[in-house]
Protein backbone atom coordinates (compact mmCIF):
# COMPACT_ATOMS: atom_id res chain seq x y z
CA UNK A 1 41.27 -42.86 -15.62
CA UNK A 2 43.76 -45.40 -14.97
CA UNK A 3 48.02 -44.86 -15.28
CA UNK A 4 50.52 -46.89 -13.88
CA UNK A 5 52.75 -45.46 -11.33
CA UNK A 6 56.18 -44.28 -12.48
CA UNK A 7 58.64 -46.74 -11.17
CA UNK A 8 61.70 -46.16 -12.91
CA UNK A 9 63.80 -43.17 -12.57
CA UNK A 10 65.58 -42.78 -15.74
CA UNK A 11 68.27 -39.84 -15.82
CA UNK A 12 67.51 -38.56 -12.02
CA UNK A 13 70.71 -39.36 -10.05
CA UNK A 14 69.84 -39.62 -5.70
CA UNK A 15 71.85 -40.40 -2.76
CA UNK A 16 71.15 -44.05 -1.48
CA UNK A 17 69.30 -43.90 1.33
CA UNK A 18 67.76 -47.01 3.39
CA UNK A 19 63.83 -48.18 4.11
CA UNK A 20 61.50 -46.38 6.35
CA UNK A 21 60.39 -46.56 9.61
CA UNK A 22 57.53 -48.61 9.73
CA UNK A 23 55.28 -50.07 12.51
CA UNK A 24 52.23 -52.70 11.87
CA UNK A 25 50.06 -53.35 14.81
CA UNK A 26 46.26 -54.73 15.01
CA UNK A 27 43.26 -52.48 17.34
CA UNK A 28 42.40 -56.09 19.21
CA UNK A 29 45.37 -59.15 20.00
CA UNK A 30 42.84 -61.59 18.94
CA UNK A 31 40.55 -61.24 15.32
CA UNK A 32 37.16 -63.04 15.20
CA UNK A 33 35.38 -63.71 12.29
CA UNK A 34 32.22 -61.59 11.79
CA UNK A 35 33.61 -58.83 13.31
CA UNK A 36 35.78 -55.78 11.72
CA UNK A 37 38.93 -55.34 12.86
CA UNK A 38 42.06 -52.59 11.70
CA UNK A 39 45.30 -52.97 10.77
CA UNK A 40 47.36 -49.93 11.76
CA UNK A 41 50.80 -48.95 9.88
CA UNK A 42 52.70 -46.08 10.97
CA UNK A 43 54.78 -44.83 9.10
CA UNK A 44 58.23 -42.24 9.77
CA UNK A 45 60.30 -40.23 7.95
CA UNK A 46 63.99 -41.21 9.10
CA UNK A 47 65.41 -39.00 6.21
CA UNK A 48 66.76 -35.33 6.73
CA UNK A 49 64.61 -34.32 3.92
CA UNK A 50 61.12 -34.67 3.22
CA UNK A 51 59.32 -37.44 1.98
CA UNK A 52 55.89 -37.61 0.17
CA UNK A 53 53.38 -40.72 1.11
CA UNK A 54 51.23 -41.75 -1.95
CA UNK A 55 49.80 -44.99 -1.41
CA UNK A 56 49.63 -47.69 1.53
CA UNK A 57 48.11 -51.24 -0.12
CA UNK A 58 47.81 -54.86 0.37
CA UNK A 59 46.07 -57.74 -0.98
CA UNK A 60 43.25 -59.08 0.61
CA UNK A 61 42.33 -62.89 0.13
CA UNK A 62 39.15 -63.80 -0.67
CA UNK A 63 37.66 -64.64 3.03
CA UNK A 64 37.91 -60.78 3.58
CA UNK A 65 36.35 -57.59 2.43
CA UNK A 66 37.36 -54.09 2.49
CA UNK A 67 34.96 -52.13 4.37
CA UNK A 68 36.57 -48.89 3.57
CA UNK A 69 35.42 -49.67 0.22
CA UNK A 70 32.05 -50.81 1.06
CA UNK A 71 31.47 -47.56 3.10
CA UNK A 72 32.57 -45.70 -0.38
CA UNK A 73 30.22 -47.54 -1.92
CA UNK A 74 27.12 -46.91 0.18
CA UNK A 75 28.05 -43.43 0.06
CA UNK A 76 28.10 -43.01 -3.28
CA UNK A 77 24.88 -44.94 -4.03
CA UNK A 78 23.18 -42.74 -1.68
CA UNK A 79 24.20 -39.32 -2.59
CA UNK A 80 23.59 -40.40 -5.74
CA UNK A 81 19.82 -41.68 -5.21
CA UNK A 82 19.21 -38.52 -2.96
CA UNK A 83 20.20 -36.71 -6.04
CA UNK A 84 17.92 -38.06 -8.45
CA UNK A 85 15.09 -37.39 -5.27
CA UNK A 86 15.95 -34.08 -5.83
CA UNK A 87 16.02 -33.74 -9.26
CA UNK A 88 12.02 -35.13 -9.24
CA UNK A 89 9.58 -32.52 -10.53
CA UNK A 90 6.37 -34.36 -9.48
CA UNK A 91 5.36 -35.39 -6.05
CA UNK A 92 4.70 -39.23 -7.91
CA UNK A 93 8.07 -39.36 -8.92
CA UNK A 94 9.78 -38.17 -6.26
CA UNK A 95 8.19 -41.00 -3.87
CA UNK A 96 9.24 -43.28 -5.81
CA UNK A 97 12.66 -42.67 -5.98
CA UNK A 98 11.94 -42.55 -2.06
CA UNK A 99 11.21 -46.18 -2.29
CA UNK A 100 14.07 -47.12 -4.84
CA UNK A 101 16.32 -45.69 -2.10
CA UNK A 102 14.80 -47.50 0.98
CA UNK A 103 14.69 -50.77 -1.17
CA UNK A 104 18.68 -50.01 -2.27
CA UNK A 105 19.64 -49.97 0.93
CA UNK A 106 18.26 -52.71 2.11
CA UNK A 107 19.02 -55.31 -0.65
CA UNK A 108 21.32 -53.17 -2.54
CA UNK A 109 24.59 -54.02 -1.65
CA UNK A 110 27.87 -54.90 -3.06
CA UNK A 111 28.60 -58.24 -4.43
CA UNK A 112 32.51 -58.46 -3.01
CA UNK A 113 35.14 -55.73 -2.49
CA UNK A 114 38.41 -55.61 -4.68
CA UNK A 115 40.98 -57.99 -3.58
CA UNK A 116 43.54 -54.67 -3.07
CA UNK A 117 42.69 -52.91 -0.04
CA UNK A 118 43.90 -48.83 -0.03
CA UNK A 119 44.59 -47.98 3.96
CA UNK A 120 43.41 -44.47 4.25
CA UNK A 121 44.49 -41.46 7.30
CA UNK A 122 42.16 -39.13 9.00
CA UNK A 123 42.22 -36.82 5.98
CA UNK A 124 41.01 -39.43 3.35
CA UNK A 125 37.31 -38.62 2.26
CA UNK A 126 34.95 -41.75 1.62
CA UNK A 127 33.04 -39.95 -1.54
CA UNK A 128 34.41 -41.22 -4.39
CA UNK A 129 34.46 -38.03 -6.82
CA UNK A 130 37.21 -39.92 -9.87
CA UNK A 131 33.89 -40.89 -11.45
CA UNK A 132 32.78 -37.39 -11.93
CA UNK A 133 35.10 -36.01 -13.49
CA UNK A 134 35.29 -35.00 -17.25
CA UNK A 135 38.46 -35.56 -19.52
CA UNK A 136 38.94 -33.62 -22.95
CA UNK A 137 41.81 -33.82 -25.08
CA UNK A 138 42.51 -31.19 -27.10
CA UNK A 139 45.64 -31.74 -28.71
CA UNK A 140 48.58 -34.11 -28.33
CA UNK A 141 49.86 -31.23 -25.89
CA UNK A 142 47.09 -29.69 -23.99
CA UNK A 143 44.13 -31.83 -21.94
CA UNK A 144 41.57 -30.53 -19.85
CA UNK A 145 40.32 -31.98 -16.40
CA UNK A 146 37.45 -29.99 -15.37
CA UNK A 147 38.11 -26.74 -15.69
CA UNK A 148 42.02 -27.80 -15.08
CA UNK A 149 43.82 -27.18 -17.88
CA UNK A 150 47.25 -29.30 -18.32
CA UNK A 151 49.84 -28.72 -20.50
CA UNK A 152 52.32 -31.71 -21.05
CA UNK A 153 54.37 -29.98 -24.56
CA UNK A 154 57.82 -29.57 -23.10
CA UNK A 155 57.79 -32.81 -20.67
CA UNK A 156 58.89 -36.37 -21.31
CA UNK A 157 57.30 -39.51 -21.64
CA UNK A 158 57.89 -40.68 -18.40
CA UNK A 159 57.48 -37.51 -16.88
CA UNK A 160 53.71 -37.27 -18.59
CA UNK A 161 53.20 -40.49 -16.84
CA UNK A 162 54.38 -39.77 -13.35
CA UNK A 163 52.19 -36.58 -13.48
CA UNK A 164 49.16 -38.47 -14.82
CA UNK A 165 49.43 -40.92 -12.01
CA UNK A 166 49.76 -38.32 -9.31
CA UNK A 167 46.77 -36.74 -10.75
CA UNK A 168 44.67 -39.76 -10.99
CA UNK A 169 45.56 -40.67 -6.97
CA UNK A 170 44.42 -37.38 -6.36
CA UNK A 171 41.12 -37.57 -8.35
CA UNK A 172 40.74 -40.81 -6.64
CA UNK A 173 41.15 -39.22 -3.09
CA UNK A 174 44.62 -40.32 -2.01
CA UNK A 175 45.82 -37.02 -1.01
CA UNK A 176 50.03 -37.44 -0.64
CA UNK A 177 50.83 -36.97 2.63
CA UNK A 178 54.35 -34.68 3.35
CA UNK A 179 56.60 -36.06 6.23
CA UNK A 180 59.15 -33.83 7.44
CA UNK A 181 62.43 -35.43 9.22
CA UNK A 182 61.27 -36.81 12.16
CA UNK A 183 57.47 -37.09 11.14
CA UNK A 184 55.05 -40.12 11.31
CA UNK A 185 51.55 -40.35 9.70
CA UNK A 186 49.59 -43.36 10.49
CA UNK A 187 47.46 -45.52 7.91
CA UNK A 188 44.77 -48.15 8.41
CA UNK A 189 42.88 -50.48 7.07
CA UNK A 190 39.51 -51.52 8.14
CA UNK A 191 38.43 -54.86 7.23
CA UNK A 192 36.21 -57.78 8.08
CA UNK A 193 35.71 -61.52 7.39
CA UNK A 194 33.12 -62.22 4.00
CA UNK A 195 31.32 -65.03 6.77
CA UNK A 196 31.43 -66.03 10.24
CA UNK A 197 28.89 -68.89 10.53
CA UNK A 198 30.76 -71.76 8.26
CA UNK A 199 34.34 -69.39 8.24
CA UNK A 200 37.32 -71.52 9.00
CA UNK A 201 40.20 -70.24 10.46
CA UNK A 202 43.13 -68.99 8.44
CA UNK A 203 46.91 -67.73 9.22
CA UNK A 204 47.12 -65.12 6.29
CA UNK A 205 50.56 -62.98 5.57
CA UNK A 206 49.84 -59.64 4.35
CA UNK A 207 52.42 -57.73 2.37
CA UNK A 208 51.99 -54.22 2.50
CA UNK A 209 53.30 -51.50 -0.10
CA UNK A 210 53.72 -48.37 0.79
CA UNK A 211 54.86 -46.47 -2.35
CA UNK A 212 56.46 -42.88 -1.13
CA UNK A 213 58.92 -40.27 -2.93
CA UNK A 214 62.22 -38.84 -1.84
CA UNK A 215 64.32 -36.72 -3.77
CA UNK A 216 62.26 -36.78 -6.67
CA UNK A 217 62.22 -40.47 -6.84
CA UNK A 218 59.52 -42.68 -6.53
CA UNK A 219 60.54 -46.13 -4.16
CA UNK A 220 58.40 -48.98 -2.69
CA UNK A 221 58.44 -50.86 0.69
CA UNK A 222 57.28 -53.86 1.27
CA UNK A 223 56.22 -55.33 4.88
CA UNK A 224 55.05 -59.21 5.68
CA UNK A 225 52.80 -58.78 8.56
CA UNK A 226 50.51 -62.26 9.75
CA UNK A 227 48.08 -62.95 12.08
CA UNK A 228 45.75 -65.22 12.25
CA UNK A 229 41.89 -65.10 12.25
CA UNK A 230 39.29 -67.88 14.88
CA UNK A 231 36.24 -68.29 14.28
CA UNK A 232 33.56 -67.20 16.40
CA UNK A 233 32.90 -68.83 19.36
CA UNK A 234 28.75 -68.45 18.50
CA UNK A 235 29.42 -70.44 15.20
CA UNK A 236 30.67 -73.43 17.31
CA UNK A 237 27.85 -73.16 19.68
CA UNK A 238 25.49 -73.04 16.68
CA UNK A 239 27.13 -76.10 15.42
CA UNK A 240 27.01 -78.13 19.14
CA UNK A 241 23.38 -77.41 18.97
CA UNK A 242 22.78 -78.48 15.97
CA UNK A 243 24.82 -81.44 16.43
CA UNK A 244 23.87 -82.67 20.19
CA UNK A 245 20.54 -83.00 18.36
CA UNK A 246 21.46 -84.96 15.58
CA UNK A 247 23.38 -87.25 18.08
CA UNK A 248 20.79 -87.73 20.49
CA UNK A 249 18.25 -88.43 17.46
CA UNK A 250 20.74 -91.19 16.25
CA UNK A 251 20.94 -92.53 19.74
CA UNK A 252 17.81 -92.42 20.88
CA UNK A 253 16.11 -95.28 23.10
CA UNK A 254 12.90 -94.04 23.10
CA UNK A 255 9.03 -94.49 21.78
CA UNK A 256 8.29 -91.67 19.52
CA UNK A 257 5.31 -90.98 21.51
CA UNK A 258 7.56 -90.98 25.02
CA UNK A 259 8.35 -86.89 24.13
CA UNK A 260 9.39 -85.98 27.64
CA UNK A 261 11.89 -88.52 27.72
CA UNK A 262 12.76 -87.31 24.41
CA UNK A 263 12.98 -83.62 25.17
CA UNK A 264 14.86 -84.29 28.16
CA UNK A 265 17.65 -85.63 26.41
CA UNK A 266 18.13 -83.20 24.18
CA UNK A 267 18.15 -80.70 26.79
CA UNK A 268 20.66 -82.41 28.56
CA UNK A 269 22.50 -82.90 25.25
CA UNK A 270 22.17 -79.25 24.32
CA UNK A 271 23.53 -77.98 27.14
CA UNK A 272 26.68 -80.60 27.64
CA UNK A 273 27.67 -79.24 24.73
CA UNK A 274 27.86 -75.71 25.20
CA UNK A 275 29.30 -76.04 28.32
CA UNK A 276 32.10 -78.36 26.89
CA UNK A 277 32.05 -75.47 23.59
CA UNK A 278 32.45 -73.06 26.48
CA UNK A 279 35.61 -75.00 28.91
CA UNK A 280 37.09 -75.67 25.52
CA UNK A 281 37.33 -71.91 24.19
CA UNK A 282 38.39 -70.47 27.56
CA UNK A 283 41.43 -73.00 28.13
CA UNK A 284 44.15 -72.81 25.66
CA UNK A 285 45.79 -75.21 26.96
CA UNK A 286 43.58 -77.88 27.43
CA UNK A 287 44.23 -81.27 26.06
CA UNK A 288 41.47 -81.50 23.26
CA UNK A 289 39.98 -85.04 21.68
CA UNK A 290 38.87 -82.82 18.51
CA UNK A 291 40.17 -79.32 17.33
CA UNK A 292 36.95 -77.60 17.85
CA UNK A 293 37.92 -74.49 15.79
CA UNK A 294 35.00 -73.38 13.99
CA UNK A 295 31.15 -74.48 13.16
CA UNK A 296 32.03 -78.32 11.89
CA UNK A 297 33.98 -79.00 14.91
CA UNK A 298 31.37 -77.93 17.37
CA UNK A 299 29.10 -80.08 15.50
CA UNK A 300 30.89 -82.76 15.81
CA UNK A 301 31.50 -82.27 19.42
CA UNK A 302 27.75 -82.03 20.11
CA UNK A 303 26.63 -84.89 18.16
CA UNK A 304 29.42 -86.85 20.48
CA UNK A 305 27.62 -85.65 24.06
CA UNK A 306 24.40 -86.33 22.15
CA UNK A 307 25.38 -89.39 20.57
CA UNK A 308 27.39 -90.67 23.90
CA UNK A 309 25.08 -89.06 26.87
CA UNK A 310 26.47 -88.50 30.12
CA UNK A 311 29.31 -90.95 30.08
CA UNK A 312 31.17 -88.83 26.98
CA UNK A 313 30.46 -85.61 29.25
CA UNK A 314 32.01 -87.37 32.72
CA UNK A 315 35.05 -88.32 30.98
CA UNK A 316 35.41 -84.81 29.52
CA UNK A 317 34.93 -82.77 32.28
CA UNK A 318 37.32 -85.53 34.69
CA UNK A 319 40.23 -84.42 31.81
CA UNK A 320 39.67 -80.56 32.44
């Protein structure tokens, strides 16, 4: 069941009141590709009356997944495989459904996550249960959810659709969340980079809606929060390797047959580059001939101390 959140407030009349109090913080100072990270908002009621929490969301761009979601998802595809295991009569069947799990969750999983991300509290459940559910409508007047039985005859249009959307974010497992004056609830979102070999770093702006009711009114804040995102350090070392061999190939003054020269020298190579990979990544400050950033520049930077030998280290090392 999807509705669209009541936004406007025809015929309700409110006293203005200002935004609330709201924090945005990460777990770690620095995020690294490969690796999930949180994004903490905490939120307070300011107001001296209470106000109800639906919904904390952002977009998500495409370089990052919602692992909240993903969790939901492998939760749901195994309760609903032990289920069917269950359900087997015969001692045949039931093994196999035994092996449709085991191969589910090994190559079952999802494709890519929704780009909008929910942040969730400690109360949020991961099952997904707005699947299960079973709608009947009556009459124009009456439906039935479950064994709920809802009666919209003397309500309004809009006020049919504000309760259908409440209900639906309830079904869905966003439980509103009361804050008194004074109160603070806190929100996160859990997510993590789609790759961390080939990822390149990105500066990305989130803007986070919290949608919340006062006074019988339904308002939205928005919050720009930005960070940025490195690569891992492993994906440049996985590049200098790859590319202190490629250099050292290219440069090579060797006989084919001569392989201890040859393996010496890409030895040496190998390890120049790390260690240059390494001085690189733990000085921020360090005057760098390439922005070694993410898996491309530590190839390039190894094919150079491959490619160049010990005269392209020297100079490099003289600099730090």
């Amino acid at each position: 069941m999807v509705v669209k959140p009541l936004l406007k407030n025809e015929g309700k009349t409110s006293p203005s009141r200002g935004a609330l109090k709201i924090e945005i913080s990460t777990a770690t100072p620095m995020v690294v590709a490969g690796q999930e990270f949180s994004i903490y908002v905490i939120i307070r009621n300011p107001f001296p009356v209470p106000v109800t929490i639906h919904s904390t969301e952002t977009h998500i761009p495409v370089e990052l997944s919602d692992q909240i979601w993903k969790r939901k998802w492998i939760l749901n595809r195994d309760i609903k495989l032990f289920e069917k295991i269950e359900k087997s009569r015969s001692k045949s069947l039931k093994f196999y459904n035994w092996i449709l799990y085991k191969w589910s969750k090994r190559f079952n999983h999802p494709s890519e996550s929704p780009r909008v991300a929910v942040a969730v509290g400690v109360d949020k459940p991961l099952r997904d249960v707005s699947g299960e559910r079973v709608i009947t409508i009556q009459d124009a007047n009456n439906i039935y959810i479950d064994n709920w039985q809802l009666s919209f005859g003397d309500l309004t249009s809009d006020e049919v659709n504000e309760r259908l959307w409440k209900i639906s974010k309830y079904l869905d497992g966003d439980r509103p969340v009361v804050l008194r004056q004074g109160d603070s609830t806190v929100k996160h979102f859990i997510l993590k980079t789609s790759a961390w070999l080939f990822f390149k770093p990105i500066s990305h702006t989130f803007q986070i809606q919290i949608q919340y009711e006062v006074d019988e009114m339904v308002h939205i804040d928005t919050i720009p929060f930005a960070f940025n995102i490195k690569a891992a350090t492993m994906s440049t070392m996985i590049g200098a390797f790859f590319g202190s061999i490629l250099g050292t190939i290219i440069n090579t003054k060797f006989e084919i047959t001569n392989w201890i020269d040859i393996s010496q020298s890409l030895v040496y190579s190998i390890i120049s580059s790390v260690i240059l990979i390494v001085a690189f990544a733990r000085k921020n400050d360090v005057q760098q001939i390439v922005s070694i950033e993410d898996f491309w520049g530590g190839l390039f930077i190894g094919f150079l101390a491959g490619y160049s030998g010990e005269d392209f280290f020297s100079k490099i090392i003289n600099k730090q």
